[in-house]
Protein backbone atom coordinates (compact mmCIF):
# COMPACT_ATOMS: atom_id res chain seq x y z
CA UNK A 1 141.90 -131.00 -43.62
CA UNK A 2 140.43 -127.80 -43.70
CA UNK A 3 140.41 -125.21 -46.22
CA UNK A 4 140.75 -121.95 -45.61
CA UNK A 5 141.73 -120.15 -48.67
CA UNK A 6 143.53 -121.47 -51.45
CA UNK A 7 147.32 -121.09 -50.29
CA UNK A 8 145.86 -122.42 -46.15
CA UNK A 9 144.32 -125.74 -45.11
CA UNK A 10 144.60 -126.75 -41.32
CA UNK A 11 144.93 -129.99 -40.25
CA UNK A 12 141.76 -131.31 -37.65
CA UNK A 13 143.78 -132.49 -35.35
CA UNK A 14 145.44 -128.72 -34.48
CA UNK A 15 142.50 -127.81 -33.46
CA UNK A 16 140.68 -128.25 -29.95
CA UNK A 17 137.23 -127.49 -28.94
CA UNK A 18 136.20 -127.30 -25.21
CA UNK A 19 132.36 -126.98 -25.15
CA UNK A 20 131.32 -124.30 -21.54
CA UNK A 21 128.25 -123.20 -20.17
CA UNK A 22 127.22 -120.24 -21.74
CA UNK A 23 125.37 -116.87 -21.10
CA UNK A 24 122.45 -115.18 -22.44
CA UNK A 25 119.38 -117.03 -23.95
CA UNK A 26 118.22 -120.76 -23.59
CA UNK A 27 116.12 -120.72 -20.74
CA UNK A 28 116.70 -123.48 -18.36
CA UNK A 29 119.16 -125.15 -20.57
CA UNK A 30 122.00 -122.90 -19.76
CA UNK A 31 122.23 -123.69 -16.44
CA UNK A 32 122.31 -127.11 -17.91
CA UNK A 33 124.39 -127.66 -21.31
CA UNK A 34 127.31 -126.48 -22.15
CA UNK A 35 126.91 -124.78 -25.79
CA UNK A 36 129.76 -122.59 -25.68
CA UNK A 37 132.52 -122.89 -27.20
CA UNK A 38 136.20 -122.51 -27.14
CA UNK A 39 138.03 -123.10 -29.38
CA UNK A 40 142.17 -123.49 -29.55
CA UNK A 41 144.67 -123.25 -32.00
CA UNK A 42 148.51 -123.91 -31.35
CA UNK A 43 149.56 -120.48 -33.72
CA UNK A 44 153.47 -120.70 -32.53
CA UNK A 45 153.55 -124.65 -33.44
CA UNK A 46 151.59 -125.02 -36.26
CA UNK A 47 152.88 -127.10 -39.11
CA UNK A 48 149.91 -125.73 -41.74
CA UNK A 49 151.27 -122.09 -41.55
CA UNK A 50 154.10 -120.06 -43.60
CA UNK A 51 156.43 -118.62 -41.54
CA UNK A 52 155.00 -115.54 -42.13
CA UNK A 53 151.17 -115.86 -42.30
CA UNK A 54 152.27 -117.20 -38.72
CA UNK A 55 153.61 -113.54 -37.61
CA UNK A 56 150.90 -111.76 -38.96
CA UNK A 57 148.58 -113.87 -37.13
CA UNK A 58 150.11 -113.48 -34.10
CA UNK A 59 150.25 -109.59 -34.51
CA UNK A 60 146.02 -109.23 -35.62
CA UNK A 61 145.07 -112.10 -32.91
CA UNK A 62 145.91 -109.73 -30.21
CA UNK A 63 144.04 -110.18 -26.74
CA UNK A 64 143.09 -113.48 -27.97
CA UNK A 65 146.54 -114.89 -28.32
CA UNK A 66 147.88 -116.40 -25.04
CA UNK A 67 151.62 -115.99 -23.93
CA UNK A 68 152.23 -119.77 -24.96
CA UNK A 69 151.05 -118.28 -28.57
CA UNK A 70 147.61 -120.47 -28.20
CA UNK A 71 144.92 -118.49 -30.10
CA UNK A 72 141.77 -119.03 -27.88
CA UNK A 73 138.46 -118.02 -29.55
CA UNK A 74 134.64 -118.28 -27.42
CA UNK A 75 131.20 -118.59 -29.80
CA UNK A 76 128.67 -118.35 -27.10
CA UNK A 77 125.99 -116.18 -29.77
CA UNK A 78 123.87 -119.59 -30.48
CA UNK A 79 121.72 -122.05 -28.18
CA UNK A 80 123.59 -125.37 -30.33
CA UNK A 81 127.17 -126.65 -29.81
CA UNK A 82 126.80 -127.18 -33.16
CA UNK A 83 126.39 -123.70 -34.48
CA UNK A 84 128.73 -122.36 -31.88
CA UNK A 85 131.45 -124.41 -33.31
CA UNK A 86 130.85 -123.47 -37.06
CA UNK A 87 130.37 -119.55 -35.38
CA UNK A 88 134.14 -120.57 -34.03
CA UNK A 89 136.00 -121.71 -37.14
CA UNK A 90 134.60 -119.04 -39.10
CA UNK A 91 136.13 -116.49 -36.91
CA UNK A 92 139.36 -118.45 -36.85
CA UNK A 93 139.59 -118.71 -40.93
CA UNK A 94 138.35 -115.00 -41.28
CA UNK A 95 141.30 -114.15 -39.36
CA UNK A 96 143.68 -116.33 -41.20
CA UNK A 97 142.91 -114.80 -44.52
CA UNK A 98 143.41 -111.58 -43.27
CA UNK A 99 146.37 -112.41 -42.25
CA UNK A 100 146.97 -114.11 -45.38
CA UNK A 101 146.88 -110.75 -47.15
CA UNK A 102 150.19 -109.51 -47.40
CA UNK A 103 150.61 -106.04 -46.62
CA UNK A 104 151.44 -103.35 -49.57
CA UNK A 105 155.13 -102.21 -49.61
CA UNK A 106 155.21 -98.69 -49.00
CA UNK A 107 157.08 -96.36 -51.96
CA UNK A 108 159.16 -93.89 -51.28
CA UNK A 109 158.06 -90.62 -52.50
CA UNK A 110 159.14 -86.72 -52.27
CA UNK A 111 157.03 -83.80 -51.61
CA UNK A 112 156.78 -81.62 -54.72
CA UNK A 113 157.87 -78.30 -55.12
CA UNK A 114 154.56 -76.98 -54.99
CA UNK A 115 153.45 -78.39 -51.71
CA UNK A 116 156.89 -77.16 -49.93
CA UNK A 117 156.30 -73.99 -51.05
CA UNK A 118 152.75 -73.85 -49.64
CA UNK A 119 153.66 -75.73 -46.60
CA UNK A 120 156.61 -72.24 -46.21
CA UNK A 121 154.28 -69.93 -46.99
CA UNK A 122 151.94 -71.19 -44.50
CA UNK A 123 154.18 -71.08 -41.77
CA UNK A 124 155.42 -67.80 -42.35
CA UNK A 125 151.78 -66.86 -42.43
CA UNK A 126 150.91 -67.97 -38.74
CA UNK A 127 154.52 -66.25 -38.27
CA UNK A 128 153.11 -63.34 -38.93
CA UNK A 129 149.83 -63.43 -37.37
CA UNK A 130 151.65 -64.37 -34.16
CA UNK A 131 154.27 -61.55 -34.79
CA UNK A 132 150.81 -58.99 -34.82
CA UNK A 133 149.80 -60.67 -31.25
CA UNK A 134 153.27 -58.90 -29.59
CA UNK A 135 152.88 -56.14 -27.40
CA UNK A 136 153.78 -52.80 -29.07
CA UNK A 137 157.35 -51.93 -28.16
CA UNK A 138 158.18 -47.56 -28.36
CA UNK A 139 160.79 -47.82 -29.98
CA UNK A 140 158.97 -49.57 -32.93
């Protein structure tokens, strides 16, 4: 198991790495190993998530979230398998626990007096200033 936060653990076996051949620094070994990594995690049939962490992780994954509802995530930033795979799974639990922040409801709330009166008197103000613009009429 792995912990996330306190209310989220995953299970190991929901997650899979495939190790690529990466770009960017390592000299002749990236032609040669493959330190990359991608990781995958089964969002739409995971057993470890809420119902609803599940949504909201499916709504912040975005472009990384495949149409199967696979969350795919590449650490290619280190020359190690090793540190490409912690790089991974930090990514993937810093987007869980956003996701496990549940959003604020919003309150319902009225203007006051005071700002519908400024927001009239505003409007008749540019009223006026557009009413000036007019081309002078004779009989005026």
């Amino acid at each position: 198991m792995i912990r996330i936060c306190p209310s989220v653990s995953l299970r190991e076996d929901e997650l899979d790495y495939q190790f690529i051949r990466a770009s960017g620094p390592g000299g002749q070994n990236v032609n040669k190993l493959s330190t990359a990594v991608q990781l995958r995690f089964d969002v739409k049939r995971s057993v470890s998530l809420p119902e609803g962490l599940r949504a909201r992780l499916m709504r912040l994954s975005g472009r990384r979230l495949t149409l199967e509802g696979i969350l795919v995530i590449e650490a290619r930033e280190h020359r190690t398998q090793l540190q490409n795979k912690k790089e991974a799974l930090a990514r993937l639990a810093d987007l869980i626990v956003r996701a496990a922040e549940k959003p604020k409801a919003r309150l319902k709330t009225r203007p006051t007096r005071g700002s519908q009166e400024r927001r009239i008197k505003a409007k008749q103000g540019r009223g006026k200033t557009k009413a000036g613009r007019r081309a002078v009429r004779p009989d005026d």
